[in-house]
N, C-alpha and C. Protein backbone atom coordinates (compact mmCIF):
# COMPACT_ATOMS: atom_id res chain seq x y z
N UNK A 1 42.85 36.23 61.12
CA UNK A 1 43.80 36.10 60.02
C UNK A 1 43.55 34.76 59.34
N UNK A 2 43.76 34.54 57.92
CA UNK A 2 43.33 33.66 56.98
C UNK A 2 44.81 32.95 56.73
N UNK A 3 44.49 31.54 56.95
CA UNK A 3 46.10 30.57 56.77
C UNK A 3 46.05 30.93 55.35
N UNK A 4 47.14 30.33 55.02
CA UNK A 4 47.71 30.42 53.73
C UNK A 4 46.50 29.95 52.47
N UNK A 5 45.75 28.98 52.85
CA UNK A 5 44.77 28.73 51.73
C UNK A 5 42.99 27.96 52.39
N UNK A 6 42.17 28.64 52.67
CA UNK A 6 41.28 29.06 52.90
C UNK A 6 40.16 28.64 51.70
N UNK A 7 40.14 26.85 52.09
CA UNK A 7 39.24 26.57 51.01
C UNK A 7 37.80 26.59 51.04
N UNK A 8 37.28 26.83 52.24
CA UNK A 8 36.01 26.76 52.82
C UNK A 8 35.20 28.25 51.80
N UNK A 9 34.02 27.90 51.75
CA UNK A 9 33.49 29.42 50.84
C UNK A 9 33.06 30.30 52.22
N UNK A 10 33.58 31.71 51.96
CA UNK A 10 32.83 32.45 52.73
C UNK A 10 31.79 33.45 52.03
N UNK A 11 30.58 33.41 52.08
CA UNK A 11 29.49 34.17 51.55
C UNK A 11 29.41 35.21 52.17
N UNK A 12 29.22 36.08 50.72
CA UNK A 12 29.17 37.53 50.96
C UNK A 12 27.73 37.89 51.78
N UNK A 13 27.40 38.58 53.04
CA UNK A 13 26.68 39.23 53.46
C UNK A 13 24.97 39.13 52.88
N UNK A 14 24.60 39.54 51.42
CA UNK A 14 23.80 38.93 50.59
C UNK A 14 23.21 37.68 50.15
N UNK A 15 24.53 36.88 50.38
CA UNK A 15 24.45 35.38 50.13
C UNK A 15 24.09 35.29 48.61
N UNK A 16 24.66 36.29 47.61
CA UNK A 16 24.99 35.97 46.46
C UNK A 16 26.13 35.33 45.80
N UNK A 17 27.17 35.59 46.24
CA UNK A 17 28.48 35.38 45.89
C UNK A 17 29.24 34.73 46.69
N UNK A 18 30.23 34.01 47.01
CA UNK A 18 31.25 33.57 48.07
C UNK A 18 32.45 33.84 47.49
N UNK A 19 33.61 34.03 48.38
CA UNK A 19 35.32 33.80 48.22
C UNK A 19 35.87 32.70 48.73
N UNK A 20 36.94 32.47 48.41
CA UNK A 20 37.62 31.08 49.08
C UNK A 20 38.78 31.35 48.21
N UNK A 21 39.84 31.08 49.30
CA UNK A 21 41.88 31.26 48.60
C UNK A 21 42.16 29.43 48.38
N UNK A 22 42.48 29.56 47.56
CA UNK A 22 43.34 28.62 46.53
C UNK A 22 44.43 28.53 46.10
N UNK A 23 44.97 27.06 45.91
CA UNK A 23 46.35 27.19 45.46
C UNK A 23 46.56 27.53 44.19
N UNK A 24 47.91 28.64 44.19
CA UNK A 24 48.11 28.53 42.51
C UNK A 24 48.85 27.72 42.07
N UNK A 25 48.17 27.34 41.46
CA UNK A 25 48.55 25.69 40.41
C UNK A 25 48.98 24.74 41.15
N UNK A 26 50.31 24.09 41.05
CA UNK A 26 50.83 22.87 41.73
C UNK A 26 51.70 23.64 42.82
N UNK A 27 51.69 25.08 42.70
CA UNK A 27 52.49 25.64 44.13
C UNK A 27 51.92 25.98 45.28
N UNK A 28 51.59 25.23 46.33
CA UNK A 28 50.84 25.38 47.15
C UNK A 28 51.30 26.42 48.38
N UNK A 29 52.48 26.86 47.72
CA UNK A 29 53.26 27.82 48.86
C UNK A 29 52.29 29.45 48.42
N UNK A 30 51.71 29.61 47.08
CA UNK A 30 51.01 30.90 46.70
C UNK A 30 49.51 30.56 46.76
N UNK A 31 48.68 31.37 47.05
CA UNK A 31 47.30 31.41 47.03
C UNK A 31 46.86 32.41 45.95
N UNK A 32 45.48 32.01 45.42
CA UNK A 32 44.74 33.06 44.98
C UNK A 32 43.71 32.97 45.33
N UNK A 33 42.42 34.13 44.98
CA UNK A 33 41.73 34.26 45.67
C UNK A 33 40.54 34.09 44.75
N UNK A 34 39.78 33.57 44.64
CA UNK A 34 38.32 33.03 44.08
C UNK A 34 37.35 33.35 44.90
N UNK A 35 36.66 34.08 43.47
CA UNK A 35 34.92 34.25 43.85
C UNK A 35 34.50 33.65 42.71
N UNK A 36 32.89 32.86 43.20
CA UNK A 36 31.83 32.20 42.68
C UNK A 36 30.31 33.30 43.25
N UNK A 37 29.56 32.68 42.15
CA UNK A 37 28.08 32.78 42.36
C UNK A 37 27.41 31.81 43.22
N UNK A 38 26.51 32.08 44.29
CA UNK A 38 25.68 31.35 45.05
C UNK A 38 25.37 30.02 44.47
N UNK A 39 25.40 29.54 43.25
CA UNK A 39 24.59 28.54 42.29
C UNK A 39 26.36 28.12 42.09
N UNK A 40 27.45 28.47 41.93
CA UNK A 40 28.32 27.87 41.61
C UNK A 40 28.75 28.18 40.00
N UNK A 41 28.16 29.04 39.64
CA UNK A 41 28.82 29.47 38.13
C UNK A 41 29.38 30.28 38.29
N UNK A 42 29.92 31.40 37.21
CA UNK A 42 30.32 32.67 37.13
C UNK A 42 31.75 32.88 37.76
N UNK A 43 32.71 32.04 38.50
CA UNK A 43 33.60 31.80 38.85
C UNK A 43 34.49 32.89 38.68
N UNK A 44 35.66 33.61 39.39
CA UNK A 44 36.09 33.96 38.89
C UNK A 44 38.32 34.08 39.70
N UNK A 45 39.08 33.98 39.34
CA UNK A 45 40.27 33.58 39.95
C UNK A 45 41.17 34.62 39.43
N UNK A 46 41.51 35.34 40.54
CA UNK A 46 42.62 36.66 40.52
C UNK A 46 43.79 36.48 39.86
N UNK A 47 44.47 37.38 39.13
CA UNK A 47 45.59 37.08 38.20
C UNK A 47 46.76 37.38 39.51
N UNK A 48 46.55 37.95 40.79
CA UNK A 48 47.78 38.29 41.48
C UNK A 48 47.44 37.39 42.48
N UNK A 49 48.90 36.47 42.86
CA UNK A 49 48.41 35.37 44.16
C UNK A 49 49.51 36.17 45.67
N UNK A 50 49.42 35.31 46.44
CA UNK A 50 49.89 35.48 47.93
C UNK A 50 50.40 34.36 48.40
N UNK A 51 51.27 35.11 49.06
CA UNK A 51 52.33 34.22 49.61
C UNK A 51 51.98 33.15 51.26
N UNK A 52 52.12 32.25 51.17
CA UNK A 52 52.03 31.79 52.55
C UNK A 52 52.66 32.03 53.46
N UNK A 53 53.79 32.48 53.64
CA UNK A 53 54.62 33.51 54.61
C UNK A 53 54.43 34.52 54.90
N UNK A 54 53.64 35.49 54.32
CA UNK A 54 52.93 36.30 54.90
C UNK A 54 51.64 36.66 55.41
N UNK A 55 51.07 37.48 56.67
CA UNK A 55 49.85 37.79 57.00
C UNK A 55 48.60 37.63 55.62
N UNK A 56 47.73 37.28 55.89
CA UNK A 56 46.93 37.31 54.77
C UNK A 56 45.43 37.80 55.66
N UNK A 57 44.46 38.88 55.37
CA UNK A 57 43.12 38.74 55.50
C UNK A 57 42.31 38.78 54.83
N UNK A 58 41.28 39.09 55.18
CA UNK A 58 40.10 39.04 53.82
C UNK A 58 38.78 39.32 54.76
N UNK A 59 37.78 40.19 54.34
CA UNK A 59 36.78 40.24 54.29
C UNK A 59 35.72 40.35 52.81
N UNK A 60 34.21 40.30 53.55
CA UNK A 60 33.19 41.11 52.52
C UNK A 60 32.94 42.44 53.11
N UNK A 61 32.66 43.35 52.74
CA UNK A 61 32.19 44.78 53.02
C UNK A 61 30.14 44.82 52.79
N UNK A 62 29.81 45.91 53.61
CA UNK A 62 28.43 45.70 53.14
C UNK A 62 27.72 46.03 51.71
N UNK A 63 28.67 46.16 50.87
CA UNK A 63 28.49 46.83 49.49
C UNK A 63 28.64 45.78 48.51
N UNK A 64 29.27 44.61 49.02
CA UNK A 64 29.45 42.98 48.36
C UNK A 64 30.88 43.42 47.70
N UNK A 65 31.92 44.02 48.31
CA UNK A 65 33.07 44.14 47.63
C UNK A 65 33.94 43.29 48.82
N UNK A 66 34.73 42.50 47.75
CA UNK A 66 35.64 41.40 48.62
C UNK A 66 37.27 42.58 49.10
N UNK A 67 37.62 42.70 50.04
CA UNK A 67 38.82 43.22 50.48
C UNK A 67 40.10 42.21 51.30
N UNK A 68 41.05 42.31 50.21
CA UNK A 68 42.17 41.73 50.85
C UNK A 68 43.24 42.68 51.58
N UNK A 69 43.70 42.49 52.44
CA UNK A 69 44.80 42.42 53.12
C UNK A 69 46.08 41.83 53.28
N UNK A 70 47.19 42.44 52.80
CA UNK A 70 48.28 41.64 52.44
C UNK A 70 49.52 42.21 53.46
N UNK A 71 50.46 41.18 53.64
CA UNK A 71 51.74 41.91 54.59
C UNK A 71 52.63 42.56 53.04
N UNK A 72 52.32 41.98 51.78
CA UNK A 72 52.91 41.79 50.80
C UNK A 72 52.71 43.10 49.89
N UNK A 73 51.30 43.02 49.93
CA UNK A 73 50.27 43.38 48.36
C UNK A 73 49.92 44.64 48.78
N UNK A 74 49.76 45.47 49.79
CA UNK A 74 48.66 46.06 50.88
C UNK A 74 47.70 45.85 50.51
N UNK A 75 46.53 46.31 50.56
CA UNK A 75 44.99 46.64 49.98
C UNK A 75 44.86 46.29 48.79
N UNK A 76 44.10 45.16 48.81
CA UNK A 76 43.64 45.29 47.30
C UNK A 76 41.66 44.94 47.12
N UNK A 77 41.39 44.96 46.93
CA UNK A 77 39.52 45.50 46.75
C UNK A 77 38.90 44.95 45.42
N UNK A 78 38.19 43.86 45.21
CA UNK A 78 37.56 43.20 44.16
C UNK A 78 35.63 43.64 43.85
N UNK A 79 35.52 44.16 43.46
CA UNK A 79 33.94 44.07 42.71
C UNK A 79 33.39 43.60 41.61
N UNK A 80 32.61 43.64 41.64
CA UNK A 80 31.80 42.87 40.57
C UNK A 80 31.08 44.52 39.76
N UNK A 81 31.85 44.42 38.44
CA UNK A 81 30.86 45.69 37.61
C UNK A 81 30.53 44.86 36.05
N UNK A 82 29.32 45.21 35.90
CA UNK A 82 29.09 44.94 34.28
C UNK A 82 29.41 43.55 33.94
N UNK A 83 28.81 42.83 35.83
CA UNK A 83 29.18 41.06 35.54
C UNK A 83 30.76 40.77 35.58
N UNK A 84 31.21 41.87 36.07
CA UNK A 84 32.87 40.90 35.70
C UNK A 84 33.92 41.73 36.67
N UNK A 85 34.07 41.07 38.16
CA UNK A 85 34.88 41.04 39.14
C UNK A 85 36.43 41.84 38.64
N UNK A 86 36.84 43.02 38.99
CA UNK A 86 37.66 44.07 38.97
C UNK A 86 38.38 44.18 39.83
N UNK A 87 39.86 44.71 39.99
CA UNK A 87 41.00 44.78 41.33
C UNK A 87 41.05 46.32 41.59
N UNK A 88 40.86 46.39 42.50
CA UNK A 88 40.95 47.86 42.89
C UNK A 88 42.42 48.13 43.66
N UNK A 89 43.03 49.62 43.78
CA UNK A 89 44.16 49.49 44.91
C UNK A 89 43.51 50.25 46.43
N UNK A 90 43.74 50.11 47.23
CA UNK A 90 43.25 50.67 48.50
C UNK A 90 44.50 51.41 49.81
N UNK A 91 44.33 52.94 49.98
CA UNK A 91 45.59 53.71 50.46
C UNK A 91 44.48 54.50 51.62
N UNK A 92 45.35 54.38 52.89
CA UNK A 92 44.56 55.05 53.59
C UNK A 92 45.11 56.64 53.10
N UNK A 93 43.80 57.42 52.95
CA UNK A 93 44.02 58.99 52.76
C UNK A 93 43.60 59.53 51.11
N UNK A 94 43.77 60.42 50.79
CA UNK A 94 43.25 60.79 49.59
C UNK A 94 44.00 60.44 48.41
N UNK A 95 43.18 59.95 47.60
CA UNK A 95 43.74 58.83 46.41
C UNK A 95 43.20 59.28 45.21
N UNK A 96 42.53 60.81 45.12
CA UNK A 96 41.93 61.43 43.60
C UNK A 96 42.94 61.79 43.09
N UNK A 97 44.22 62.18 42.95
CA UNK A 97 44.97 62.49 42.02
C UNK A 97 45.94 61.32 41.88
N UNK A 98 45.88 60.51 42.35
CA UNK A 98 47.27 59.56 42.57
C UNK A 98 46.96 58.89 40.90
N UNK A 99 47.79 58.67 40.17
CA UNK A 99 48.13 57.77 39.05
C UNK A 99 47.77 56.40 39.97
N UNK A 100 47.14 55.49 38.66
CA UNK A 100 46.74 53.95 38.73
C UNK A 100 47.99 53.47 38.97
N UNK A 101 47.85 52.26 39.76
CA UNK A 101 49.38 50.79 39.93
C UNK A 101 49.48 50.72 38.85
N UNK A 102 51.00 50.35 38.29
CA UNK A 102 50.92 49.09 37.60
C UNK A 102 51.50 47.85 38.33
N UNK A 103 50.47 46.99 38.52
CA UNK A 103 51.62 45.79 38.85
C UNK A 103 52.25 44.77 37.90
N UNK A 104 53.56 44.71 38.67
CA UNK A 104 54.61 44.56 37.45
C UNK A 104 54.59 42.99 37.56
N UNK A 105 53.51 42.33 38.47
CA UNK A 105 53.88 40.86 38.04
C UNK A 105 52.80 40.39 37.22
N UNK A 106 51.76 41.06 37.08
CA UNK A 106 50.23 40.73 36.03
C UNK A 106 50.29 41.48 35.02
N UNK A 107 51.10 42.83 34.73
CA UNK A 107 51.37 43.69 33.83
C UNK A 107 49.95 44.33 33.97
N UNK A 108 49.31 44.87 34.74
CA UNK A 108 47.78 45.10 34.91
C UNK A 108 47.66 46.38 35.72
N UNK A 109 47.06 47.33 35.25
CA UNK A 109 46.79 48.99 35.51
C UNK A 109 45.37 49.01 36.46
N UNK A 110 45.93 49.09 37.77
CA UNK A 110 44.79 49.01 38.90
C UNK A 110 44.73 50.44 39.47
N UNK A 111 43.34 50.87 39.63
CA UNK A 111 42.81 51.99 39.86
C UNK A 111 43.02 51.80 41.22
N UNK A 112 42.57 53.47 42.41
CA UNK A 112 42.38 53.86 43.30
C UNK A 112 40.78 53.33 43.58
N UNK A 113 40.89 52.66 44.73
CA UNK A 113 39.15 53.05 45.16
C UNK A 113 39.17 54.18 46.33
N UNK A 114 38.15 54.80 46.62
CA UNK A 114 37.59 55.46 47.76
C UNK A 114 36.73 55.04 48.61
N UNK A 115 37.17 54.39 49.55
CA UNK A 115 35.85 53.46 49.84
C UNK A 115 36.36 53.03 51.68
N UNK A 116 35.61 53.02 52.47
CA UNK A 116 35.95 52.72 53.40
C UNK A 116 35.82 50.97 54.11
N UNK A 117 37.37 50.26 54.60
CA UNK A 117 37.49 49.16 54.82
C UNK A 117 36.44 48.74 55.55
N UNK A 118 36.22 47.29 55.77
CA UNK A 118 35.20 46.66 56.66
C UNK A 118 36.06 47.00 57.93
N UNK A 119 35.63 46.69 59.13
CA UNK A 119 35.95 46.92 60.63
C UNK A 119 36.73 45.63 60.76
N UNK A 120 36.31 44.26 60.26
CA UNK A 120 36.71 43.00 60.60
C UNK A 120 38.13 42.94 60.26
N UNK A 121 38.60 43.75 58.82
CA UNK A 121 39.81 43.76 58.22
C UNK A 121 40.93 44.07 59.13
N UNK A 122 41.89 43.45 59.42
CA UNK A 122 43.02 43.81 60.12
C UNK A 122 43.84 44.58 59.03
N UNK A 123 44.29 45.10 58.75
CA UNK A 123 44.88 46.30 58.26
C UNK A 123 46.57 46.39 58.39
N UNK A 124 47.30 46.59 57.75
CA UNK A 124 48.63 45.91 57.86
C UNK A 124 49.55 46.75 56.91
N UNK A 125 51.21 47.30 57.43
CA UNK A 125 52.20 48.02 56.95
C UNK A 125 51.64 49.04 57.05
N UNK A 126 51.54 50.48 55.88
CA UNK A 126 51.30 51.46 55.80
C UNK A 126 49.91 52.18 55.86
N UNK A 127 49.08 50.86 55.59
CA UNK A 127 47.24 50.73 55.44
C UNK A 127 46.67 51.64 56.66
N UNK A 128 47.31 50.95 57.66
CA UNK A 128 46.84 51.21 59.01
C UNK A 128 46.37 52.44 59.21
């Protein structure tokens, strides 16, 4: 399990990309979650943060997709398409007909992935 802010980079599998959780802004009680390029450009910082009171995990998958784990958020799943890092939602069980999230604190329409979690991921609330 990942403390509340997790500044160290962890590199993706490839050793193209890394993640590392950060504070949002001057509130160090919320994290977000940042990915960079191996070289340090291309940066990129999630519009939804996390709470330090709750469980937090995180892996890479072997596909270079970053997966969070929330006591909060459940599943949420980041890739990189067309150069530009995307939020996925993640439900254990079949997710082809389900309507997209909206989450109501980014105002932001997040798709279903299909995709199976890394093993490392601890898995948490309904995920399980």
């Amino acid at each position: 399990m990942l403390g509340a802010v997790v500044k160290e980079r962890i590199p993706a599998p490839d050793g193209r990309h890394w993640f590392a959780f950060e504070p949002w802004t001057d509130d160090t009680r919320l994290s977000r979650l940042v990915i960079g390029d191996a070289d340090g450009r291309g940066t990129f910082s999630s519009a939804v943060t996390w709470p330090d009171w709750l469980p937090l995990d995180a892996a890479w998958d072997s596909a270079g997709r970053v997966w969070v784990s929330s006591g909060d958020t459940g599943v949420a799943v980041f890739l990189i398409e067309d150069g530009t890092w995307r939020r996925y939602a993640w439900e254990s069980g079949d997710t082809t007909d389900r309507a997209p999230l909206l989450d109501i604190t980014t105002n932001e329409t997040i798709p279903w992935i299909d995709a199976a979690p890394p093993a490392q991921l601890r898995l948490r609330g309904n995920n399980a």
